[in-house]
C-alpha atoms as a PDB file:
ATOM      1  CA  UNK A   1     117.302 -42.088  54.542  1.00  0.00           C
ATOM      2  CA  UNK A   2     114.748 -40.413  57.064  1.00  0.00           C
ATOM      3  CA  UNK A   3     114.109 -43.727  58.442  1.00  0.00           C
ATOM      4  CA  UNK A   4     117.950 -43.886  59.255  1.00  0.00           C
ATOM      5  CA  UNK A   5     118.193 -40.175  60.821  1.00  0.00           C
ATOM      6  CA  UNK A   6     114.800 -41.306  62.985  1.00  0.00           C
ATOM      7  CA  UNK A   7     116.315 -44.538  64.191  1.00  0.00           C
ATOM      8  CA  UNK A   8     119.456 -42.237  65.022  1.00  0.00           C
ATOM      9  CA  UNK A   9     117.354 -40.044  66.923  1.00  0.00           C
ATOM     10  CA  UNK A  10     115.989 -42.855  68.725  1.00  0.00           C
ATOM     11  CA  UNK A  11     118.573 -44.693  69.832  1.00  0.00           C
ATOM     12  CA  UNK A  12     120.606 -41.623  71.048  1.00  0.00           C
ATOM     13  CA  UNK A  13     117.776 -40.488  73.487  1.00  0.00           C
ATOM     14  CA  UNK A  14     117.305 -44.030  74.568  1.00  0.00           C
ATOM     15  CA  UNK A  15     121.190 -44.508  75.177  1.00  0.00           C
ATOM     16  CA  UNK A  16     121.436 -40.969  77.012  1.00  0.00           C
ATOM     17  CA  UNK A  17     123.660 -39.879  74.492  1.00  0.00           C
ATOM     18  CA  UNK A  18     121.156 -36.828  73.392  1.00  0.00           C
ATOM     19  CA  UNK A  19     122.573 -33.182  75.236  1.00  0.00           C
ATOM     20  CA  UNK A  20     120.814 -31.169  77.637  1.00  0.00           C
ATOM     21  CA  UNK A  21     120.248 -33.671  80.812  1.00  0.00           C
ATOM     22  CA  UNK A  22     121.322 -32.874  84.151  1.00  0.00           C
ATOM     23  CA  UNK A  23     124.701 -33.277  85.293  1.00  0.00           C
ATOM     24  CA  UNK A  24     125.754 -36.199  87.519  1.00  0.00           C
ATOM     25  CA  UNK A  25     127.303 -34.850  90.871  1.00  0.00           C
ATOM     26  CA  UNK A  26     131.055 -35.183  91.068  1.00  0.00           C
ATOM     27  CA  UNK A  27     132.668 -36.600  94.837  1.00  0.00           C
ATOM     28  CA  UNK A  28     131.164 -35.789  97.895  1.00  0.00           C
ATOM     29  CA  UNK A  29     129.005 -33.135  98.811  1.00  0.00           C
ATOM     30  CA  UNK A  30     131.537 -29.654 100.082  1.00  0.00           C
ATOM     31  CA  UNK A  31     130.016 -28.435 103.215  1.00  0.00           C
ATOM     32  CA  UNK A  32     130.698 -25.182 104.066  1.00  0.00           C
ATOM     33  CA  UNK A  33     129.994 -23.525 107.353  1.00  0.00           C
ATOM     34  CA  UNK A  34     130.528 -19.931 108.079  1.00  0.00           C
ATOM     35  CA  UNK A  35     129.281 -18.049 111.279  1.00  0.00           C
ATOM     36  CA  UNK A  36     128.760 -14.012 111.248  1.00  0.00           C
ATOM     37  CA  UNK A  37     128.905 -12.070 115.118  1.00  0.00           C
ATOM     38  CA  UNK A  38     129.394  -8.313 115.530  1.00  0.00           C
ATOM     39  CA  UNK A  39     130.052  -7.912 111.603  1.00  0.00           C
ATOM     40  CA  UNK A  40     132.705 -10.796 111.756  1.00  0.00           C
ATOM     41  CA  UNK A  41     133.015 -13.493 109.688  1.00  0.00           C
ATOM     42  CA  UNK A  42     133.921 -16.876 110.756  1.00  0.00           C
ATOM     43  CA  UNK A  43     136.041 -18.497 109.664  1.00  0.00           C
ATOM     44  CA  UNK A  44     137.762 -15.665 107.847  1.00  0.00           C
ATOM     45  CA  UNK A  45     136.919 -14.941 104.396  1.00  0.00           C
ATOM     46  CA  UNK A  46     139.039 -16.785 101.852  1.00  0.00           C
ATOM     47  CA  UNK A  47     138.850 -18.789  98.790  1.00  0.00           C
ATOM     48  CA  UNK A  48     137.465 -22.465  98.764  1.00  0.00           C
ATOM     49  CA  UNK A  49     137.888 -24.215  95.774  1.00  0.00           C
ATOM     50  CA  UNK A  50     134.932 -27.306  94.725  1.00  0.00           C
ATOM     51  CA  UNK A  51     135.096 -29.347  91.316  1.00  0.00           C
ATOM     52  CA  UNK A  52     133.129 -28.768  88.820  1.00  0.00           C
ATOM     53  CA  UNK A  53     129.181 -30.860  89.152  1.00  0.00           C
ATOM     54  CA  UNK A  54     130.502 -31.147  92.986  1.00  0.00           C
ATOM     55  CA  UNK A  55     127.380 -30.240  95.204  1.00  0.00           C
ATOM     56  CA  UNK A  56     127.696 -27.252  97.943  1.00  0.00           C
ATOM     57  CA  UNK A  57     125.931 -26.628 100.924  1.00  0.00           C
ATOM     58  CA  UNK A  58     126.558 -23.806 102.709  1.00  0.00           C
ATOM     59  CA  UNK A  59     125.618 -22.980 105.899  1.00  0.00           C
ATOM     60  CA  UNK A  60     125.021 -19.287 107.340  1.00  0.00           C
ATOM     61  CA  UNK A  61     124.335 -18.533 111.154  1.00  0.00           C
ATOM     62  CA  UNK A  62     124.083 -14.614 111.688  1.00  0.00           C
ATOM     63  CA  UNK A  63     123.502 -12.682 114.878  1.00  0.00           C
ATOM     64  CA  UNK A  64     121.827  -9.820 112.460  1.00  0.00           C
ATOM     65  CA  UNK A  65     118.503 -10.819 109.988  1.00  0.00           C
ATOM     66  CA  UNK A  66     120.176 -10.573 106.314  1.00  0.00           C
ATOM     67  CA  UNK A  67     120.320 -12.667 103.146  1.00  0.00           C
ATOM     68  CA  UNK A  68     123.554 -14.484 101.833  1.00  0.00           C
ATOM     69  CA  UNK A  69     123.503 -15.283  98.069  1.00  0.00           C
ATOM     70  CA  UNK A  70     126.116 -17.138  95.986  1.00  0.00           C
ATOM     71  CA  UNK A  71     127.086 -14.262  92.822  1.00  0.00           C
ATOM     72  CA  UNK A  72     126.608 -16.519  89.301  1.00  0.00           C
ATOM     73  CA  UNK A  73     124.125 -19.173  90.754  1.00  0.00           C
ATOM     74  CA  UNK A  74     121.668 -17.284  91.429  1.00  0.00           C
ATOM     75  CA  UNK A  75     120.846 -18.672  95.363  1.00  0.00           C
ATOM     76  CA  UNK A  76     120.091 -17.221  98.508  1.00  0.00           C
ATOM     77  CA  UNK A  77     118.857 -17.747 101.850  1.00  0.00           C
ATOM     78  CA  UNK A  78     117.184 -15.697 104.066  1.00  0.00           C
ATOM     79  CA  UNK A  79     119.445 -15.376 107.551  1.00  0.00           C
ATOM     80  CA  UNK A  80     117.080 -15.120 110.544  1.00  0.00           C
ATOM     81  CA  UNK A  81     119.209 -14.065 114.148  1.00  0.00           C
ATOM     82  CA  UNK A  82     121.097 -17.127 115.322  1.00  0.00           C
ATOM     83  CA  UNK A  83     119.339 -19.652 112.902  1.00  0.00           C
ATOM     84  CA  UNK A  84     121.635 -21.608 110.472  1.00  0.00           C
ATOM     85  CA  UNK A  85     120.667 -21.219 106.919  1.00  0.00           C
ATOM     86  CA  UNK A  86     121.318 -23.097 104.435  1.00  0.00           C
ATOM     87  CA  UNK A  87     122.415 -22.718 100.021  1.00  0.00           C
ATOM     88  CA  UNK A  88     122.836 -25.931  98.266  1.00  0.00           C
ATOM     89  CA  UNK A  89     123.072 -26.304  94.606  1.00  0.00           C
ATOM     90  CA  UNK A  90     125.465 -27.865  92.249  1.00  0.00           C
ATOM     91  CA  UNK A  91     128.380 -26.409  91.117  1.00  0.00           C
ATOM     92  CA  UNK A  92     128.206 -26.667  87.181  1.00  0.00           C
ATOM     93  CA  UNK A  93     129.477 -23.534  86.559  1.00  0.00           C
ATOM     94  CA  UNK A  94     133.309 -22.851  86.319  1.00  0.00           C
ATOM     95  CA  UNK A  95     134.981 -19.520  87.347  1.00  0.00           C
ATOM     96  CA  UNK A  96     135.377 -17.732  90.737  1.00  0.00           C
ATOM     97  CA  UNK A  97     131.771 -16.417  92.713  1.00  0.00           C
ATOM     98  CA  UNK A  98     131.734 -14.400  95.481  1.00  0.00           C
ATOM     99  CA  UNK A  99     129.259 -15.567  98.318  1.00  0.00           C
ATOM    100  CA  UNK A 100     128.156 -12.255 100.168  1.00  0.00           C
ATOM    101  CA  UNK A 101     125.700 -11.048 102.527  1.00  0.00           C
ATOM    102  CA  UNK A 102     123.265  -8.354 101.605  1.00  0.00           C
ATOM    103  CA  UNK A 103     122.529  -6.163 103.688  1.00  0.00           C
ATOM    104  CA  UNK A 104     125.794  -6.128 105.855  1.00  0.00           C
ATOM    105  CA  UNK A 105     127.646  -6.060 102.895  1.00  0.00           C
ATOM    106  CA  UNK A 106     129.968  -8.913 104.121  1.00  0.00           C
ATOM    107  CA  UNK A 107     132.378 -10.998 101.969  1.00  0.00           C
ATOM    108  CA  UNK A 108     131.767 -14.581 103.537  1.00  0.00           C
ATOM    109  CA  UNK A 109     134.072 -16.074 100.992  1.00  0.00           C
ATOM    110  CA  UNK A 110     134.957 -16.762  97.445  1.00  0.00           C
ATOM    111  CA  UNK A 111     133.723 -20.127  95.522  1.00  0.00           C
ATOM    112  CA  UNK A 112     136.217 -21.400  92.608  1.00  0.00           C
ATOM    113  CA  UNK A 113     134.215 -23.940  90.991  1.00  0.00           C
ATOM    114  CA  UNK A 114     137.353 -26.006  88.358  1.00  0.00           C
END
């Protein structure tokens, strides 16, 4: 019987059927672009909705130094005066995640991952 179980075992993690490996990415990559002048936010903040194991880039330009993070993933980037920045990661997290600045306290928008 153990000799069973261990073939089991062996043929699942040579088939890919054990858990725990990365998610493939779903569709094409969302790219996101957002612009920040005078404490505005461009375009205006509003939700965008990705799928879930979709990849997001994001991409900050600020006329301030600050630091945009995505709320659940646990990314940032550091925003240096009129330099793009840039958060990518993939979205295998469901739920809704608010993508802020930190210092200028600025919604930029709100991710629904689905």
């Amino acid at each position: 019987m153990r000799h069973v179980a261990a073939l089991l075992v062996a043929v699942m993690a040579l088939t890919g059927c054990a858990t725990g490996g990365p998610a493939a990415a779903v569709g094409p990559i969302k790219e996101i672009t957002i612009s920040i002048s005078g404490k505005k936010v461009t375009p205006p903040p509003g939700r965008i909705e990705v799928r879930l194991n979709q990849g997001v880039k994001i991409t900050v330009t600020s006329d301030v130094a600050d630091e945009a993070h995505v709320h659940g993933y646990d990314k940032a980037a550091t925003l240096l005066p009129n330099h793009p920045s840039v958060i990518s990661f993939l979205a295998d997290t469901t739920g809704l995640f608010e993508v802020e600045t930190h210092d200028q306290d600025l919604q930029l928008f709100q991710l629904v991952v689905s």
